[in-house]
Protein backbone atom coordinates (compact mmCIF):
# COMPACT_ATOMS: atom_id res chain seq x y z
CA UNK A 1 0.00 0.00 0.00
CA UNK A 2 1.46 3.49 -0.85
CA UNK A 3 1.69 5.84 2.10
CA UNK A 4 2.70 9.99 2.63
CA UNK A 5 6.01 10.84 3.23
CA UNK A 6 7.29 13.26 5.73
CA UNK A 7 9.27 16.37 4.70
CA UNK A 8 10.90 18.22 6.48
CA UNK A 9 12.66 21.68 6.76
CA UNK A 10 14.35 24.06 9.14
CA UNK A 11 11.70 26.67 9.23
CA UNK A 12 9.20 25.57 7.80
CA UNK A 13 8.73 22.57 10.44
CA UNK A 14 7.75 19.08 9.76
CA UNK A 15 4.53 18.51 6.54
CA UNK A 16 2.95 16.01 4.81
CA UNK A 17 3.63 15.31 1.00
CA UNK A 18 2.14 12.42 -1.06
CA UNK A 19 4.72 10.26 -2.65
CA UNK A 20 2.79 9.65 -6.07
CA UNK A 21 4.98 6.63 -6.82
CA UNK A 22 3.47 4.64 -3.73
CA UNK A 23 0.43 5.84 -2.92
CA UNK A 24 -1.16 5.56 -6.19
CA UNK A 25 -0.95 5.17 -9.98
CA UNK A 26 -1.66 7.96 -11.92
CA UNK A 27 -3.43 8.06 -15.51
CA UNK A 28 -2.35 10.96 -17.46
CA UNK A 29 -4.78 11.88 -20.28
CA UNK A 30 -4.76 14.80 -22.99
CA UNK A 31 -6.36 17.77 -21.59
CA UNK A 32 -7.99 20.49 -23.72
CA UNK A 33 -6.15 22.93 -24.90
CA UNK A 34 -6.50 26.28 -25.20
CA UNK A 35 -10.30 25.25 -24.32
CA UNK A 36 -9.80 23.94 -21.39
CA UNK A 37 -13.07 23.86 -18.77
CA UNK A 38 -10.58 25.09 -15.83
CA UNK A 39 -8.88 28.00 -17.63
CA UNK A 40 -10.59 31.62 -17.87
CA UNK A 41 -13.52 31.65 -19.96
CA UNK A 42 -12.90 32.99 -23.54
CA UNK A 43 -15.38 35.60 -24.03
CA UNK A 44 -15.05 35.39 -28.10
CA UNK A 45 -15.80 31.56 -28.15
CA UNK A 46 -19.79 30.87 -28.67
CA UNK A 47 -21.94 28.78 -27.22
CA UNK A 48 -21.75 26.29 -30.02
CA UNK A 49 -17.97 26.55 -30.11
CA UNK A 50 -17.95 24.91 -26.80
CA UNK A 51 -20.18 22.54 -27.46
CA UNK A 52 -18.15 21.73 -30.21
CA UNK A 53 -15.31 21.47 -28.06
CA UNK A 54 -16.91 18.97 -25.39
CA UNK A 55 -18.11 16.63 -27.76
CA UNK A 56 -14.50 16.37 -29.58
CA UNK A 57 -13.18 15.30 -26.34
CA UNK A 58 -15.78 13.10 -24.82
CA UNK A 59 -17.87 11.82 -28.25
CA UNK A 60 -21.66 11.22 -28.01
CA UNK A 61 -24.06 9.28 -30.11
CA UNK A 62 -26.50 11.80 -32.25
CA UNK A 63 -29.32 10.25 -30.07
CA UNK A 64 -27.35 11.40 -27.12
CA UNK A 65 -26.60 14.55 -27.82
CA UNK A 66 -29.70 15.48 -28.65
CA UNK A 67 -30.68 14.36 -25.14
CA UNK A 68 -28.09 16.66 -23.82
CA UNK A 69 -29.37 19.55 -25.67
CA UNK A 70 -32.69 19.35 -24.29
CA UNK A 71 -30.90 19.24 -20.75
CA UNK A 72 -28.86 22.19 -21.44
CA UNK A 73 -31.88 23.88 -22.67
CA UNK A 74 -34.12 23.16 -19.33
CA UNK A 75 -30.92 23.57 -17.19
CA UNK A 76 -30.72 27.44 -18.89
CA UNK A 77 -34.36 28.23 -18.08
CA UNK A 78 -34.19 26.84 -14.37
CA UNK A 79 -30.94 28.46 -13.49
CA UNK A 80 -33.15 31.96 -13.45
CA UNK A 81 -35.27 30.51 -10.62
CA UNK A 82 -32.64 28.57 -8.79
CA UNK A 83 -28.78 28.28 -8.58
CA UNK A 84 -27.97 25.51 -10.53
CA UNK A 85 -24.34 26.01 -11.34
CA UNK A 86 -22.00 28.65 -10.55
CA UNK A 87 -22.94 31.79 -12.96
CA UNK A 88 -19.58 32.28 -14.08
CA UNK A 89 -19.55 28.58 -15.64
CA UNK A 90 -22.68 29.14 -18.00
CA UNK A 91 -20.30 30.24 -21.14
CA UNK A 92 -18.41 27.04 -20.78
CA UNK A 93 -21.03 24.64 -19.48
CA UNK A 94 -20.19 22.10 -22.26
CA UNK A 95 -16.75 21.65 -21.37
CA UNK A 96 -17.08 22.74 -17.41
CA UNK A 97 -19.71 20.23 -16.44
CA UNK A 98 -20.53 18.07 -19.45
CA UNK A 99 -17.47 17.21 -20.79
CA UNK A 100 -16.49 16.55 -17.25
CA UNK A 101 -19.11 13.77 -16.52
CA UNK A 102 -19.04 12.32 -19.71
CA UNK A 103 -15.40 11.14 -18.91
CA UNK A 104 -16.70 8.73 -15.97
CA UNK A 105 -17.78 6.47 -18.80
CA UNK A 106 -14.55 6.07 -20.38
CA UNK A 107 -13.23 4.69 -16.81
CA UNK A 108 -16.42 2.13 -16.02
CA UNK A 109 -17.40 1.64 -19.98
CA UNK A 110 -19.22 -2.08 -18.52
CA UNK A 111 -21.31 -0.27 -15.50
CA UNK A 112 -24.67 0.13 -15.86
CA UNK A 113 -26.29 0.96 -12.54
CA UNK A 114 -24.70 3.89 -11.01
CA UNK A 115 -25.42 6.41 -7.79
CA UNK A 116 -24.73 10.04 -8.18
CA UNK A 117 -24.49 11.34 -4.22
CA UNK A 118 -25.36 15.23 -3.94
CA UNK A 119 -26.98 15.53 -7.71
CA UNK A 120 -28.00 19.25 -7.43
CA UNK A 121 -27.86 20.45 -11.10
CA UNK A 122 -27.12 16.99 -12.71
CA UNK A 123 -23.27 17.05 -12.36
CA UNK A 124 -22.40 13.78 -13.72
CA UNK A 125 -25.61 11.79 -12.49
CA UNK A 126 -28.21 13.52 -15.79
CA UNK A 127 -25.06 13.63 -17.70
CA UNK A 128 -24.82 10.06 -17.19
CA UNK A 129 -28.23 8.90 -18.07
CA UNK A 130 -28.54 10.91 -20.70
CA UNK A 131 -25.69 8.97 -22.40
CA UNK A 132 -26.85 5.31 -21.15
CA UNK A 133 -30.96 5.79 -22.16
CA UNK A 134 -29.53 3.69 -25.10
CA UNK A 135 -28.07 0.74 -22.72
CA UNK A 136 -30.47 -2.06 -21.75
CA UNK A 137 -31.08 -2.07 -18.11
CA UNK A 138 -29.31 1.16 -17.67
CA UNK A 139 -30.32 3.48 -14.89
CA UNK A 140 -28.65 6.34 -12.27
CA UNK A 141 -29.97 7.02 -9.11
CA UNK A 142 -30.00 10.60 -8.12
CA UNK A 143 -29.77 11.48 -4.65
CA UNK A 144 -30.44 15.31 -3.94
CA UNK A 145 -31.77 16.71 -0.62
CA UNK A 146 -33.15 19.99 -1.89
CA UNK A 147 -36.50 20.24 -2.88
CA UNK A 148 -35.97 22.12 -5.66
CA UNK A 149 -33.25 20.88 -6.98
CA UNK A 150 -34.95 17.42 -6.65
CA UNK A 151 -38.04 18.48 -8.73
CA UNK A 152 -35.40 19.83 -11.20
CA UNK A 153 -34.06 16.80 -11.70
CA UNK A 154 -36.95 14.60 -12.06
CA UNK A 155 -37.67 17.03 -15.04
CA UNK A 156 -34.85 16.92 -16.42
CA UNK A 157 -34.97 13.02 -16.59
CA UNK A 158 -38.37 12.94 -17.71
CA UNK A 159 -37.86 15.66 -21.03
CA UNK A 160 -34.69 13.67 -21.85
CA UNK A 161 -36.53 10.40 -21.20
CA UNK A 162 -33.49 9.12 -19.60
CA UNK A 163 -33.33 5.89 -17.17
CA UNK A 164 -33.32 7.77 -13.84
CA UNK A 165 -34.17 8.10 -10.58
CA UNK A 166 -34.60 10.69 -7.89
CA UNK A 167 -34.47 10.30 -3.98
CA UNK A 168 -34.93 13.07 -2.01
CA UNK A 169 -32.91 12.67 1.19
CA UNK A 170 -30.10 13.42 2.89
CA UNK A 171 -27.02 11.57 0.87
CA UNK A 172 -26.47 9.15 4.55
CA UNK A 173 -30.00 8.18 4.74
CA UNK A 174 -30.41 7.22 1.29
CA UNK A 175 -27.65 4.64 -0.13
CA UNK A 176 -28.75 1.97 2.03
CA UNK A 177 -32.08 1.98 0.88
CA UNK A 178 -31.12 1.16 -2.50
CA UNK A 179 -31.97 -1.96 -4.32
CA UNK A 180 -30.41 -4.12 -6.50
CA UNK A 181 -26.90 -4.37 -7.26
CA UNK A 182 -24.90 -0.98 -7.97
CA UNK A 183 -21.56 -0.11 -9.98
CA UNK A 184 -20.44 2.57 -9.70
CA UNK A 185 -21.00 5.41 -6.69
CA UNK A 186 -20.28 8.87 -8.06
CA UNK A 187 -20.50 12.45 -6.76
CA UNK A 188 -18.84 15.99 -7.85
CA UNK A 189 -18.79 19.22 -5.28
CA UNK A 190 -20.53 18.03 -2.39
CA UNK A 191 -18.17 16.96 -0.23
CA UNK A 192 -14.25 16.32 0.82
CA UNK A 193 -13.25 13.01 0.28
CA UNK A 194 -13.70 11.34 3.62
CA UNK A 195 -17.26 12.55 3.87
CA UNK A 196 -18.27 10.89 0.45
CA UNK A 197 -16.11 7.53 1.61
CA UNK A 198 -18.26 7.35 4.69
CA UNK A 199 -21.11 7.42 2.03
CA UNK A 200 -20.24 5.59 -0.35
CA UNK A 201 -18.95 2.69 1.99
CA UNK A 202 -22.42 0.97 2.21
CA UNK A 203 -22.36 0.63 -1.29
CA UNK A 204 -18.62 0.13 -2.19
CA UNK A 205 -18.64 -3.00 0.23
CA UNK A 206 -21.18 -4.73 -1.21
CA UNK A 207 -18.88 -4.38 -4.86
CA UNK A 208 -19.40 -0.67 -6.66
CA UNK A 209 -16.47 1.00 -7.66
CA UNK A 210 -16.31 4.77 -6.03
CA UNK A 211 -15.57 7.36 -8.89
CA UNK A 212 -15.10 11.28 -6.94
CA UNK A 213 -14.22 14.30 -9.07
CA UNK A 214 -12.12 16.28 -7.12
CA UNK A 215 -10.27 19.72 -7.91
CA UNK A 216 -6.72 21.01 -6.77
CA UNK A 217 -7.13 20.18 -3.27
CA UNK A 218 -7.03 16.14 -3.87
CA UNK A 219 -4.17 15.76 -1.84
CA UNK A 220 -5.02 17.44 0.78
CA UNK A 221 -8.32 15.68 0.75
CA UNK A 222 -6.63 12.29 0.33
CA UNK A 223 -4.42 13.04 3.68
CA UNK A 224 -7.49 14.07 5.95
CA UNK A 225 -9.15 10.90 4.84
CA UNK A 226 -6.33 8.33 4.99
CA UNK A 227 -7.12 9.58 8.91
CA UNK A 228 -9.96 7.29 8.88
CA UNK A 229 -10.13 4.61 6.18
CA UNK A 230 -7.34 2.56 4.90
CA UNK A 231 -7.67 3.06 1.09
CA UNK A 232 -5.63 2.29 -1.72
CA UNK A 233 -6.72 5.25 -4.52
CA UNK A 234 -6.09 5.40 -8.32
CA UNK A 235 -6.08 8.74 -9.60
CA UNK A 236 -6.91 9.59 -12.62
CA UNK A 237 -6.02 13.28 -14.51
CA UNK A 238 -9.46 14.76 -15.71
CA UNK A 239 -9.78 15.06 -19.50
CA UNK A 240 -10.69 17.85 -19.52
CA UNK A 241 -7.62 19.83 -18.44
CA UNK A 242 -6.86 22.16 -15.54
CA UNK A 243 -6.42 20.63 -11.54
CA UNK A 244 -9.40 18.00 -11.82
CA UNK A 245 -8.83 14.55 -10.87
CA UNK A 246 -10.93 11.18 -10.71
CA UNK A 247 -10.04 9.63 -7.60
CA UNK A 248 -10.77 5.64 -7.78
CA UNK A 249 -11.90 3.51 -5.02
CA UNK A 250 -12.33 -0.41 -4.98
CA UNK A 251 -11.53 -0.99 -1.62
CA UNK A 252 -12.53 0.60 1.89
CA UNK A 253 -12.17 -0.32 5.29
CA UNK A 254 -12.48 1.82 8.00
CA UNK A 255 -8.82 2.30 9.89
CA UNK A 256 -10.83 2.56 14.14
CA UNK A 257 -14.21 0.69 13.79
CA UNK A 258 -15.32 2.21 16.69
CA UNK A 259 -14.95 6.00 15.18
CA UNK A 260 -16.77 7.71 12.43
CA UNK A 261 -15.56 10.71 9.92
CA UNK A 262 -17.87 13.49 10.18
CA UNK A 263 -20.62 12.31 7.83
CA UNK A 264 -22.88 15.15 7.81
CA UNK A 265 -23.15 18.11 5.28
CA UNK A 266 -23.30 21.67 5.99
């Protein structure tokens, strides 16, 4: 198993760096370039140019993407009533949050069943059913606390006719009462990594695979949580460019039995 190794300096006292060689393999893939989702938006690039952009790095069937148009569409119109995504994102939505779930795929290309924890705006979990309404026996569960946000998505699954479902509940009340077998466990800005592993865990030890998008703070996130579960992590360089990672989990076991991260959300 890979561990952190110390480093240490005169002033600046004794810290924590991951040794990337142990700890974990890494999967380098080709980021976008110049149009990358985590670089300043470019104010001359259209709507469709992004678009265009997102589907050249994370292809779709026409079927598909004509799904995901429909979702961008709806998506639009809600974000006036309700925060949705961050404002700032909206000119790059393709390539911010599409292209971005898309990519799970490519990484679980057999899983059908999936859990999205903390859907909010559909960030991957519509994303995902959107592109697996063609599979046989496809479907995502969405699990979203928010009322709003819930009825959201149950539109959105609905226009796209996409094989989903919505729970409203808090993300800890809600895995267990899942059914049926589930491959992969998802979830993208809700929460830091050992919150989502005390999540997921119900689900990951009865055989899902845990897939987390993380930003720039994934090794700081991986130390906290190495606190409390004993995890060997494959991370995986998002495709779409800038500090995202995929953070991998097939195994978890909890380091103290008797002691429990903080499982709760703000």
């Amino acid at each position: 198993m890979g561990y952190w190794r110390p480093i240490f300096g005169a002033k600046r006292g004794r810290r924590w760096r991951l040794n990337p060689c142990r700890l974990f393999h890494v999967k380098h893939r080709n980021p976008i370039p110049a149009s990358s989702s985590h670089r300043k938006p470019d104010s001359s690039r259209t709507a469709r140019g992004d678009k265009v952009a997102a589907l050249a790095l994370t292809p779709v069937s026409r079927e598909t993407e004509a799904r995901l148009d429909r979702y961008v569409t709806l998506l639009s119109a809600w974000q006036a009533k309700i925060n949705l995504v961050a404002p700032s994102t909206l000119p790059n939505l393709w390539t911010r949050h599409i292209s971005d779930s898309l990519q799970l795929l490519t990484l679980a290309p057999a899983a059908k069943i999936w859990v999205d924890l903390g859907s909010g705006g559909g960030f991957p979990g519509v994303v995902l059913a959107c592109a697996l309404a063609e599979i046989p026996g496809a479907m995502v569960h969405l699990v979203e606390r928010n009322t709003k946000k819930a009825a959201f998505l149950r539109e959105a699954i609905r226009l796209t006719d996409s094989p989903g479902a919505v729970h409203l509940a808090d993300i800890g009340d809600s895995v267990d009462r899942i059914a049926g077998p589930i491959d992969c466990v998802t979830a993208r800005a809700v929460a830091p990594l050992h919150q989502l592993i005390e999540f997921a865990e119900p689900l990951v030890r009865k055989g899902a695979r845990a897939l987390f998008l993380k930003g720039q703070d994934v090794e700081a996130e991986l130390t906290e949580a190495t606190k409390y579960w004993n995890i060997t992590p494959h991370l995986h360089r998002s495709r779409t460019g800038g500090h995202g990672w995929i953070v991998e989990l097939g195994q978890i076991e909890r380091r103290n039995p008797s002691a429990k991260s903080n499982g709760t959300l703000a």
